[in-house]
C-alpha atoms as a PDB file:
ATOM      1  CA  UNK A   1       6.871  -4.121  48.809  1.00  0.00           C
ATOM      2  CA  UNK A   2       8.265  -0.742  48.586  1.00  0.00           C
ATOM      3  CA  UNK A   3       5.615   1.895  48.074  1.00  0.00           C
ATOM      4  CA  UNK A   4       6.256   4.833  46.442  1.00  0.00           C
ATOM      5  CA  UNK A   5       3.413   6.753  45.950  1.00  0.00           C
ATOM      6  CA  UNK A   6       3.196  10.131  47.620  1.00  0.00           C
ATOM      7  CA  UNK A   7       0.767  11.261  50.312  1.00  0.00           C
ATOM      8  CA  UNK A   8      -0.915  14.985  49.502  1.00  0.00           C
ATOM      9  CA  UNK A   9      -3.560  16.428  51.561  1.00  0.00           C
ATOM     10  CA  UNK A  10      -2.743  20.209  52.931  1.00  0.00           C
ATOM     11  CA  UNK A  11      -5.480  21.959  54.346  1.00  0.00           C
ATOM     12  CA  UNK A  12      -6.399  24.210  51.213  1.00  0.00           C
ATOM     13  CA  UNK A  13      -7.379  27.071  53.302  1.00  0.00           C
ATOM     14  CA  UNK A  14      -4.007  28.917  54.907  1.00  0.00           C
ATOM     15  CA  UNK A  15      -5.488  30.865  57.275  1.00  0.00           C
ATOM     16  CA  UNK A  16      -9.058  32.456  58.153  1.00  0.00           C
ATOM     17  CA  UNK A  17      -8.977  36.361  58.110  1.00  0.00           C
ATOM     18  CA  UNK A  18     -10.364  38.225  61.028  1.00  0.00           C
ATOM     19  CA  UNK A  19     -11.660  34.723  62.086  1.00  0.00           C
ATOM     20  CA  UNK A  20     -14.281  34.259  59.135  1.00  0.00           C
ATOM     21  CA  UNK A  21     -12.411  35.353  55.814  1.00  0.00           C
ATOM     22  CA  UNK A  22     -10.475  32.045  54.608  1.00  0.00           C
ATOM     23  CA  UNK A  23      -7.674  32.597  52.886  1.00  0.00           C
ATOM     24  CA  UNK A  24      -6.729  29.586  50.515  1.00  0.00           C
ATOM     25  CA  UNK A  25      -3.804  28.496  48.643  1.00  0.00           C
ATOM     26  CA  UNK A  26      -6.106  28.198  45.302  1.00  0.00           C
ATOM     27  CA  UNK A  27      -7.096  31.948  45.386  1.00  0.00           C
ATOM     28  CA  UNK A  28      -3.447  33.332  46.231  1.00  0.00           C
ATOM     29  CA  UNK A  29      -2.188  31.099  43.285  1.00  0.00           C
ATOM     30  CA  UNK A  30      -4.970  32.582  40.877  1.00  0.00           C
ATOM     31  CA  UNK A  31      -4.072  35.951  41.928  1.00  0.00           C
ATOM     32  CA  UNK A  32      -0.025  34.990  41.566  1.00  0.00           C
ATOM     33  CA  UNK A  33      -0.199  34.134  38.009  1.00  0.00           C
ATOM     34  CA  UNK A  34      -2.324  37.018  37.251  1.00  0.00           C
ATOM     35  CA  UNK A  35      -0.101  38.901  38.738  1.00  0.00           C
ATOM     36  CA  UNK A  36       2.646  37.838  36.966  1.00  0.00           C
ATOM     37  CA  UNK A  37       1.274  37.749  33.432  1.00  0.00           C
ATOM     38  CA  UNK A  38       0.395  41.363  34.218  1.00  0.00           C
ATOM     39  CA  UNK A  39       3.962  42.142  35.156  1.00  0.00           C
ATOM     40  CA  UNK A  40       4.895  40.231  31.859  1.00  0.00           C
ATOM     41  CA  UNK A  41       2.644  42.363  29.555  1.00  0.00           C
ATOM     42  CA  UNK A  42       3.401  45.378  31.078  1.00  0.00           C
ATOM     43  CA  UNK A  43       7.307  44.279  30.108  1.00  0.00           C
ATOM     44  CA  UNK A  44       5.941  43.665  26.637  1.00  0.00           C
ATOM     45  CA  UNK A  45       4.263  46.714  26.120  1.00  0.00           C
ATOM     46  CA  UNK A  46       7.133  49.054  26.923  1.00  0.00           C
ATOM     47  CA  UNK A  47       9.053  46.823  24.340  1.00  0.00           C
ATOM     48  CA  UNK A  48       6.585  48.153  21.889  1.00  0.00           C
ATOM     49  CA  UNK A  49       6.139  51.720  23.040  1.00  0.00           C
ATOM     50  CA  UNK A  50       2.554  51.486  23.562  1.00  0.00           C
ATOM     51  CA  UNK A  51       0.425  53.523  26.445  1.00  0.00           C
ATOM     52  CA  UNK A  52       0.881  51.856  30.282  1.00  0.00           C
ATOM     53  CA  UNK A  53      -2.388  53.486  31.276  1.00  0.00           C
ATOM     54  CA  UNK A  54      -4.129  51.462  28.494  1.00  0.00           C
ATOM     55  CA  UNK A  55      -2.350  48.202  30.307  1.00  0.00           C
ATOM     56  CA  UNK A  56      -4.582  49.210  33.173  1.00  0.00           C
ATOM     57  CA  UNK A  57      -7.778  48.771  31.526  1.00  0.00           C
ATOM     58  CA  UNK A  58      -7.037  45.535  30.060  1.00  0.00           C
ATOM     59  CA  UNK A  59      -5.627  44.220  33.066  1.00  0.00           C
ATOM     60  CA  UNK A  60      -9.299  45.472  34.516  1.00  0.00           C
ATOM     61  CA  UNK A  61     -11.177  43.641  31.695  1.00  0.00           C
ATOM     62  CA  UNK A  62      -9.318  40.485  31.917  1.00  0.00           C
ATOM     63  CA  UNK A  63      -9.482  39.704  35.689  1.00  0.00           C
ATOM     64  CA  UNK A  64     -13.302  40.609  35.312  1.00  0.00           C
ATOM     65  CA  UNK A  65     -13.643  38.499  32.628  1.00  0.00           C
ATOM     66  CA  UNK A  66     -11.520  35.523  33.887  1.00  0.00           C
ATOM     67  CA  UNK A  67     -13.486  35.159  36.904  1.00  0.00           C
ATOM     68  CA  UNK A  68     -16.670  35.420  35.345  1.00  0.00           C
ATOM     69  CA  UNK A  69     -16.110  33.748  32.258  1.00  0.00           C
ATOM     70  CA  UNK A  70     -14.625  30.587  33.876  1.00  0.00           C
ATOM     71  CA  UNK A  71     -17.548  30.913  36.481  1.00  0.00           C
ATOM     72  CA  UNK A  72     -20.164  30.942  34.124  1.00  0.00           C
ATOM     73  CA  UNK A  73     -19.009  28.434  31.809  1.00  0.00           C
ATOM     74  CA  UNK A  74     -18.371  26.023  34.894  1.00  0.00           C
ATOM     75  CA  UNK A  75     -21.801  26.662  36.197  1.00  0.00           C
ATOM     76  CA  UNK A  76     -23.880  26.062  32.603  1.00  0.00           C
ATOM     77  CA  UNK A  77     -21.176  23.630  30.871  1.00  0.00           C
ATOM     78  CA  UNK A  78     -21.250  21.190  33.728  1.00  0.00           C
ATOM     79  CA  UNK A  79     -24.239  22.116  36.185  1.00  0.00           C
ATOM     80  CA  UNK A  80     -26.572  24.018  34.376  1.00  0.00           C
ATOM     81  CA  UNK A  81     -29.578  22.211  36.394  1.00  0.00           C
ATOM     82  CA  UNK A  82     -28.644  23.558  39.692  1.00  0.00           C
ATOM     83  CA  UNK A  83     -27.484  26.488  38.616  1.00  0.00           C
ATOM     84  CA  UNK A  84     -30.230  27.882  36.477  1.00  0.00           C
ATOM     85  CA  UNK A  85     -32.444  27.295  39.392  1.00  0.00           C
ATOM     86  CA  UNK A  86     -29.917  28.869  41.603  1.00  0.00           C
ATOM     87  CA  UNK A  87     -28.877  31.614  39.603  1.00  0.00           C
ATOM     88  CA  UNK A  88     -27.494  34.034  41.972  1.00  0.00           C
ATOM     89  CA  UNK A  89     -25.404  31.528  43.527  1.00  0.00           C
ATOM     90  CA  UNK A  90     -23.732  31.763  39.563  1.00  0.00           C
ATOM     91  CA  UNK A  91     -22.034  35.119  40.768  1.00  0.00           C
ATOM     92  CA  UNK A  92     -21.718  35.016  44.505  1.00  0.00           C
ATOM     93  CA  UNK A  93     -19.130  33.489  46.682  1.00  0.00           C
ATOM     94  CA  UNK A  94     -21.988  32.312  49.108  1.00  0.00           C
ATOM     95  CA  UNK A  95     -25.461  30.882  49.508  1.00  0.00           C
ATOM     96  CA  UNK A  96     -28.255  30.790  51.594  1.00  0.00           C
ATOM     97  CA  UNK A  97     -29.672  27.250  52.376  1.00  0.00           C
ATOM     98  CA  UNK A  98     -32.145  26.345  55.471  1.00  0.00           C
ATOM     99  CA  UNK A  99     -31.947  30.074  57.257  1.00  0.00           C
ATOM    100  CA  UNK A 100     -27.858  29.473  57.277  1.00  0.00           C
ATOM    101  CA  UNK A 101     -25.202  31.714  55.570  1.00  0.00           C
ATOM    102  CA  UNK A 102     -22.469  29.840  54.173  1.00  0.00           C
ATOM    103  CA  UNK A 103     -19.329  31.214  52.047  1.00  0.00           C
ATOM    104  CA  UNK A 104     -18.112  28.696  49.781  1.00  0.00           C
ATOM    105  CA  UNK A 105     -15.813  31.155  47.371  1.00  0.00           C
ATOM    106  CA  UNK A 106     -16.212  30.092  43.781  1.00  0.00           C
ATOM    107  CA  UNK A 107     -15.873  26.419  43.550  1.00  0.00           C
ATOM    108  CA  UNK A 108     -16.039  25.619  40.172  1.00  0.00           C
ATOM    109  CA  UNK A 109     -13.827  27.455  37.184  1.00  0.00           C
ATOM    110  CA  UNK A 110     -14.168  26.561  33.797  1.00  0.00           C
ATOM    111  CA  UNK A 111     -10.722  27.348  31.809  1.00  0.00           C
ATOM    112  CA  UNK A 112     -12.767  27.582  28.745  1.00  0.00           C
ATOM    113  CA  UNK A 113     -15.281  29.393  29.783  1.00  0.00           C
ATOM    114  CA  UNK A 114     -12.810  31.721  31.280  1.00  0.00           C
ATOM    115  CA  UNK A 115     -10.683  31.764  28.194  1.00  0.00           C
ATOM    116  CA  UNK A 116     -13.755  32.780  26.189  1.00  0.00           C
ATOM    117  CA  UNK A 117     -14.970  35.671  28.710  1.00  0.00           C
ATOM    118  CA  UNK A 118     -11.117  36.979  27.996  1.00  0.00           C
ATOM    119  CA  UNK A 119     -11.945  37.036  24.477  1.00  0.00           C
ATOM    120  CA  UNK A 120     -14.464  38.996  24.305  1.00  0.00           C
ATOM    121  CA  UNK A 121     -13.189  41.750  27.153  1.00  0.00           C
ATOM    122  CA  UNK A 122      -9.403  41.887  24.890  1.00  0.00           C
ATOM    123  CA  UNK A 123     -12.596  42.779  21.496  1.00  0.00           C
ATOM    124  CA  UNK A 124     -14.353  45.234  23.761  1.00  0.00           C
ATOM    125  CA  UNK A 125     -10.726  46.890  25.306  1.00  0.00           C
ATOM    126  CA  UNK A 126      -9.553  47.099  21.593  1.00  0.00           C
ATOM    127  CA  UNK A 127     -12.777  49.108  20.797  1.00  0.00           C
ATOM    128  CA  UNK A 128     -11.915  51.270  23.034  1.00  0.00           C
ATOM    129  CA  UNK A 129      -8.389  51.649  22.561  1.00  0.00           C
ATOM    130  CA  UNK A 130      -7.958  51.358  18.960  1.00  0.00           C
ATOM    131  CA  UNK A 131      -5.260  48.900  19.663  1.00  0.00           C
ATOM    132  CA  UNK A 132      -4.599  45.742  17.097  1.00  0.00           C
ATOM    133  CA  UNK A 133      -7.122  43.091  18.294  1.00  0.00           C
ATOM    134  CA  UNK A 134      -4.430  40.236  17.271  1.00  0.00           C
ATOM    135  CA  UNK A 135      -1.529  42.010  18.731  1.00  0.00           C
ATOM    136  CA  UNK A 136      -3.202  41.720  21.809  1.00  0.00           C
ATOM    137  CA  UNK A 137      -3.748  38.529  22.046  1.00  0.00           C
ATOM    138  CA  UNK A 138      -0.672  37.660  21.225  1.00  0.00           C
ATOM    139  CA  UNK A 139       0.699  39.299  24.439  1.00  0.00           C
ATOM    140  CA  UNK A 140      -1.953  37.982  26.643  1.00  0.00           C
ATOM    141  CA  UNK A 141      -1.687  34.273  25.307  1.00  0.00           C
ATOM    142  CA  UNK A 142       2.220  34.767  26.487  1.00  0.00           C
ATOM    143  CA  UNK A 143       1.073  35.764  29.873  1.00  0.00           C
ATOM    144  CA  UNK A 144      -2.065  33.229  29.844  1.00  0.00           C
ATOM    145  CA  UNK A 145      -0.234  30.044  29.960  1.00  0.00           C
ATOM    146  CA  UNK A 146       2.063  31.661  32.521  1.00  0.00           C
ATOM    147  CA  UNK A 147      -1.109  32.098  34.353  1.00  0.00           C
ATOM    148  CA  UNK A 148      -3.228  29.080  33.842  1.00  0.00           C
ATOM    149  CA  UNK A 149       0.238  27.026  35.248  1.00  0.00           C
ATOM    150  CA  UNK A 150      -0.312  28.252  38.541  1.00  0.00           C
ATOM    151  CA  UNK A 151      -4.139  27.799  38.290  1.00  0.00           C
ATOM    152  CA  UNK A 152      -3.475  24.233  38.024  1.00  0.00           C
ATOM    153  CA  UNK A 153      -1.241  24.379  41.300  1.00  0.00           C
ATOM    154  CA  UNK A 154      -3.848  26.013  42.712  1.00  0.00           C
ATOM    155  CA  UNK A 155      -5.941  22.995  41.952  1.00  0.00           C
ATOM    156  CA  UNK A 156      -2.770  20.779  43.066  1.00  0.00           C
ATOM    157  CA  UNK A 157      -3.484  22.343  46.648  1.00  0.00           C
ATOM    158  CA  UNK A 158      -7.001  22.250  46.578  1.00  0.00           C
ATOM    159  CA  UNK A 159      -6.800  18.361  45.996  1.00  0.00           C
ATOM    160  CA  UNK A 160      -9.510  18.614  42.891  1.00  0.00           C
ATOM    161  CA  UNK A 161      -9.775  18.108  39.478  1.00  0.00           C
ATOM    162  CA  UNK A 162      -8.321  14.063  40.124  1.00  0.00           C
ATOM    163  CA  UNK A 163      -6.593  12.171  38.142  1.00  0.00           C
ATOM    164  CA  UNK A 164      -7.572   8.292  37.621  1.00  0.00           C
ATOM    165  CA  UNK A 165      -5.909   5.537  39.752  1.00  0.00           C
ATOM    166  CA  UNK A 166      -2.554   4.738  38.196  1.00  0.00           C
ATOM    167  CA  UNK A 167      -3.393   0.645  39.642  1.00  0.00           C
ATOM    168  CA  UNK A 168       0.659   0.786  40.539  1.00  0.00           C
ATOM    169  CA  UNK A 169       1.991   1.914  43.640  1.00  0.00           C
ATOM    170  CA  UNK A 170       3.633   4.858  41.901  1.00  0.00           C
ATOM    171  CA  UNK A 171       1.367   8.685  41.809  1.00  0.00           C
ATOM    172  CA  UNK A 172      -0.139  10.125  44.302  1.00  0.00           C
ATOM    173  CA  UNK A 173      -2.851   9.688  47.416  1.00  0.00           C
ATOM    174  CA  UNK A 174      -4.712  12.720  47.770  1.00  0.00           C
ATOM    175  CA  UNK A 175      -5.437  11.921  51.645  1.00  0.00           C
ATOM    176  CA  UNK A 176      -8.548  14.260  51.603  1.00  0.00           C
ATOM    177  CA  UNK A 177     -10.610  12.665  48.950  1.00  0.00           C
ATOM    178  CA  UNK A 178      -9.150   8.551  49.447  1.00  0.00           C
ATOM    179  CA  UNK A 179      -5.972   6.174  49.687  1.00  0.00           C
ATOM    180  CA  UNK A 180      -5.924   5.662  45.888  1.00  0.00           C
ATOM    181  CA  UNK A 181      -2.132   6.468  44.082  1.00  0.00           C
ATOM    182  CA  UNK A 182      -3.802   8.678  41.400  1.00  0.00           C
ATOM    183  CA  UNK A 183      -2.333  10.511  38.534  1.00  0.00           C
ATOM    184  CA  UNK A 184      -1.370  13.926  39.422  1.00  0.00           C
ATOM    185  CA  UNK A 185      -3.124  15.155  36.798  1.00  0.00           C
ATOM    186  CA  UNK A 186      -2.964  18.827  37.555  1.00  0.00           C
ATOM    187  CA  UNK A 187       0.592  18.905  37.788  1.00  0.00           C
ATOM    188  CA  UNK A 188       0.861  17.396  34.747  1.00  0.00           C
ATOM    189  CA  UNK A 189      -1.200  19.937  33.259  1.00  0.00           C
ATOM    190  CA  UNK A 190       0.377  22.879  35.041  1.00  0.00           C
ATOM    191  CA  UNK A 191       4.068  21.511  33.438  1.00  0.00           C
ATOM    192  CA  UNK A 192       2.248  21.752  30.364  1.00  0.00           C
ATOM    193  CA  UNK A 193       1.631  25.230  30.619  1.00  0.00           C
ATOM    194  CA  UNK A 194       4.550  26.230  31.686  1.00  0.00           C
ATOM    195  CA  UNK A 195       6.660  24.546  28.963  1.00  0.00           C
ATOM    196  CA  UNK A 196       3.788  26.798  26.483  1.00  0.00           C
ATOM    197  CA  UNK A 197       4.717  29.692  28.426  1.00  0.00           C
ATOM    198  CA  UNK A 198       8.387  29.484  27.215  1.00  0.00           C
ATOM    199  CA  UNK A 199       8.012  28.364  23.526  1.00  0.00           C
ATOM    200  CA  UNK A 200       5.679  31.394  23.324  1.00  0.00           C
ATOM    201  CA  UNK A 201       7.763  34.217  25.275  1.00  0.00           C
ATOM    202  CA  UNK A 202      11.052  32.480  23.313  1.00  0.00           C
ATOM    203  CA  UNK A 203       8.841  32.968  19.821  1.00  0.00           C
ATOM    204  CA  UNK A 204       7.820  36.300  21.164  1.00  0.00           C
ATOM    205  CA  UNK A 205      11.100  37.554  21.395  1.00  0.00           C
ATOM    206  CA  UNK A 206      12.971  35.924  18.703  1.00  0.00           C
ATOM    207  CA  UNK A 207      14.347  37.921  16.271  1.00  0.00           C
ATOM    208  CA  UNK A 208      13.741  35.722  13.318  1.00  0.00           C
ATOM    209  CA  UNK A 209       9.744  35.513  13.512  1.00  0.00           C
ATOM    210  CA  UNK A 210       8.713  36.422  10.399  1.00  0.00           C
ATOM    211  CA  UNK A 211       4.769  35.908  11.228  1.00  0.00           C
ATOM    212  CA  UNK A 212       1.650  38.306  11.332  1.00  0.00           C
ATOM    213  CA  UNK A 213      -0.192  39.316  14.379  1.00  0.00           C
ATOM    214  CA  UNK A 214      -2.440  36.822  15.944  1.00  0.00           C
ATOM    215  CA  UNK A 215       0.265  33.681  15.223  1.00  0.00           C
ATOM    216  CA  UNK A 216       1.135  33.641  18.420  1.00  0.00           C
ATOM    217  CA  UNK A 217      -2.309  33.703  19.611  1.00  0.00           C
ATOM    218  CA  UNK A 218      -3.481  30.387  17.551  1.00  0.00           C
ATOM    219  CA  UNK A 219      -0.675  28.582  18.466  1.00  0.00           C
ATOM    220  CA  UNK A 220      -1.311  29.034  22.002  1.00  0.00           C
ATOM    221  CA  UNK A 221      -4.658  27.912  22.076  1.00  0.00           C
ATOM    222  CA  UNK A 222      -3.405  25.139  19.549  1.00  0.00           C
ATOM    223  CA  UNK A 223      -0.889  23.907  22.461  1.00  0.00           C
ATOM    224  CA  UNK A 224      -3.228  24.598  25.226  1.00  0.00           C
ATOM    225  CA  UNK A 225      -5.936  22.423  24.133  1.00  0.00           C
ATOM    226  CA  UNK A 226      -4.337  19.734  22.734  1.00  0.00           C
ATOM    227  CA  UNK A 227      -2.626  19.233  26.131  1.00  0.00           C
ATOM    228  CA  UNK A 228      -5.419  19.534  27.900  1.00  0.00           C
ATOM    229  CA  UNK A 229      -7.730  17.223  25.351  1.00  0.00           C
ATOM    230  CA  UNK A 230      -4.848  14.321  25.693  1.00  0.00           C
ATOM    231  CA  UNK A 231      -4.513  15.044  29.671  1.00  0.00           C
ATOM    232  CA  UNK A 232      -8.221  14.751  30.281  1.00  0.00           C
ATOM    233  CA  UNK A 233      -7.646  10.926  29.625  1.00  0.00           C
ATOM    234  CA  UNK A 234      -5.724  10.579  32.804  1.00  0.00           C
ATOM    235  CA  UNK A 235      -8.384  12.533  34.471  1.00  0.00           C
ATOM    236  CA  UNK A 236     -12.179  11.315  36.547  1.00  0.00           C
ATOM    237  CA  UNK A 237     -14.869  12.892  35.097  1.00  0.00           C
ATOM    238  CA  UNK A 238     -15.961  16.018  36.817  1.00  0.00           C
ATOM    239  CA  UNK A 239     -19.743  15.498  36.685  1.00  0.00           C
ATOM    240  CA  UNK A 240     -21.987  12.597  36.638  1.00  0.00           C
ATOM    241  CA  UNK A 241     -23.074  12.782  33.146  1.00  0.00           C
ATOM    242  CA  UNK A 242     -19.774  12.368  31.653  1.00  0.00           C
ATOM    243  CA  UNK A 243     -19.635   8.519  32.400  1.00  0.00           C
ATOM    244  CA  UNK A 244     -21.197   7.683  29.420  1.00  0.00           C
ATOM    245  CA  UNK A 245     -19.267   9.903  27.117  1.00  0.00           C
ATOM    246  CA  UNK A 246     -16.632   8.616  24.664  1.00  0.00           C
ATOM    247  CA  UNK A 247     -14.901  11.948  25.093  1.00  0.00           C
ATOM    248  CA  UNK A 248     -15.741  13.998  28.403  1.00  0.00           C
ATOM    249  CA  UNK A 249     -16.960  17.545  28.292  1.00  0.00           C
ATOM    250  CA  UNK A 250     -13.285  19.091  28.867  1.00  0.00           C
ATOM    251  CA  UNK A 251     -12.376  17.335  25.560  1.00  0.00           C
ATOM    252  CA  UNK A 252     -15.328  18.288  23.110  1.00  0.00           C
ATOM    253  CA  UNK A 253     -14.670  21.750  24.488  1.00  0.00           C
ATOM    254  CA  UNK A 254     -11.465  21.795  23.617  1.00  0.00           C
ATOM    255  CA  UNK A 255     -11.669  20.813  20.170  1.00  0.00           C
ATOM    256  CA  UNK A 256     -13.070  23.694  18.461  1.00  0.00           C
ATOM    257  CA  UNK A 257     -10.213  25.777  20.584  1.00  0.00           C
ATOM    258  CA  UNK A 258      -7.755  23.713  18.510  1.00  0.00           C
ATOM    259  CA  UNK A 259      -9.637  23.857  14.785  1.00  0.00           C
ATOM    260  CA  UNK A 260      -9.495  27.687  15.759  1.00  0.00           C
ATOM    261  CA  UNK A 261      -5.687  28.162  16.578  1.00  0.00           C
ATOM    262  CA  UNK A 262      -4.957  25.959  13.618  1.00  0.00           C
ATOM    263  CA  UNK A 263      -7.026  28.316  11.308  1.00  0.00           C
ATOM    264  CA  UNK A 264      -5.516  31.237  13.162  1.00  0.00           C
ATOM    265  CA  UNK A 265      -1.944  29.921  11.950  1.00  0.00           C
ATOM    266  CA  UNK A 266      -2.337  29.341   8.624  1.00  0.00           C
ATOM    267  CA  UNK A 267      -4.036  33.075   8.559  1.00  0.00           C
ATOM    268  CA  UNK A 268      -1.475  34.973  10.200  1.00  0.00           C
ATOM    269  CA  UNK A 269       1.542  32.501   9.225  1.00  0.00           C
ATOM    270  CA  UNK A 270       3.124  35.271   7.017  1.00  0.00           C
END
């Protein structure tokens, strides 16, 4: 029997810097598609006319508040036990155990977490600015599914975040982790984002939208979270505790994401 599952297992980190400093495929992704929704916005604001050196602040406040949003919520949505008693390890990319210094980088994002610590830096750059808060996000949601697609690549490399054995001799063996054909769940979640990225940048610059501010905004976390609620069923559970869960924690997280780009629609729908 022919089989055609596909063999995966880079080593995640490229190359180490100055002999210590490990560069990884994960991190360079991250910065990529920040990089690139930055490069979008920018676009987007000289559309509209509006102030470049303003762009510069909110590009400040979202990195900031990407990082540590998705850090935190990963930390007290899935490992709050650990991490509450090992609260500095919540910020730094290294610990401290038995006299020996180890860098680990920061393994374990939450996209919701993240998505909520973006949030509330795009409220607090708006109270600075003056800037519509919903005409904002509507420019950052474009760029935000741009940039969670290469997240999940990122993930892709790393050979984390699994999906569940596909019991056929089709998917893919993640030769780091086992010889099971799994689901390649990430890239299923990354194609996902992309294909949000272009309904919302082809929305975005159609002519014929005839919506308020914020639309765009609720119907990307609308998309986003109902792909990632129905992908999460071809995903392992990320901690222990999920086993016994009807829905895992990436799903009831994602549900009041959805109720609140639904409610953001029907708002801003004229």
């Amino acid at each position: 029997m022919i089989n055609l599952a596909i063999t995966w297992g880079p080593d995640p980190v490229i190359f180490n810097l100055f002999g210590a400093l490990p560069i990884r495929y994960y991190s360079l992704l991250f910065a990529g598609g920040l990089f690139l929704g930055y490069m979008i916005v920018k676009n987007m604001y000289k559309k509209e006319g509006l102030d470049l050196e303003n762009l510069d602040t909110l590009a400040f406040y979202i990195f900031v508040a990407t990082v540590l949003g998705a850090r935190l919520g990963h930390c007290l949505f899935y490992e709050p036990d650990y991490y509450l008693s090992h609260p500095l390890e919540m910020i730094l990319p290294f610990n401290w155990h038995g006299g020996t210094f180890n860098y680990t980088g920061f393994q374990g994002l939450a996209s919701h977490g993240g998505i909520l610590g973006v949030f509330i830096a795009i409220w607090l750059y708006c109270r600075k600015t003056k800037e519509p808060f919903f005409g904002v996000l509507d420019k950052v949601a474009v760029a935000g599914a741009l940039a969670g697609a290469f997240i999940r690549l990122g993930n892709f490399m790393n050979s984390e975040i699994l999906g569940k054995a596909t019991g056929t001799d089709f998917g893919v063996i993640f030769k780091r982790v086992d010889n099971v054909a799994r689901h390649p769940a990430q890239l299923y979640e990354s194609l996902a984002y992309f294909a949000i990225f272009a309904i919302l940048l082809f929305l975005y610059r159609s002519k014929s939208m005839k919506v308020g501010k914020g639309f765009l905004f609720g119907l990307f976390f609308t998309l986003l979270f109902v792909a990632r609620f129905l992908i999460e069923f071809f995903k392992i559970n990320q901690v222990a505790f999920e086993d016994g869960m009807t829905y895992n924690m990436g799903q009831l997280l994602s549900i009041p994401f959805i109720i609140g780009g639904i409610l953001v629609m029907i708002w801003k729908r004229k």
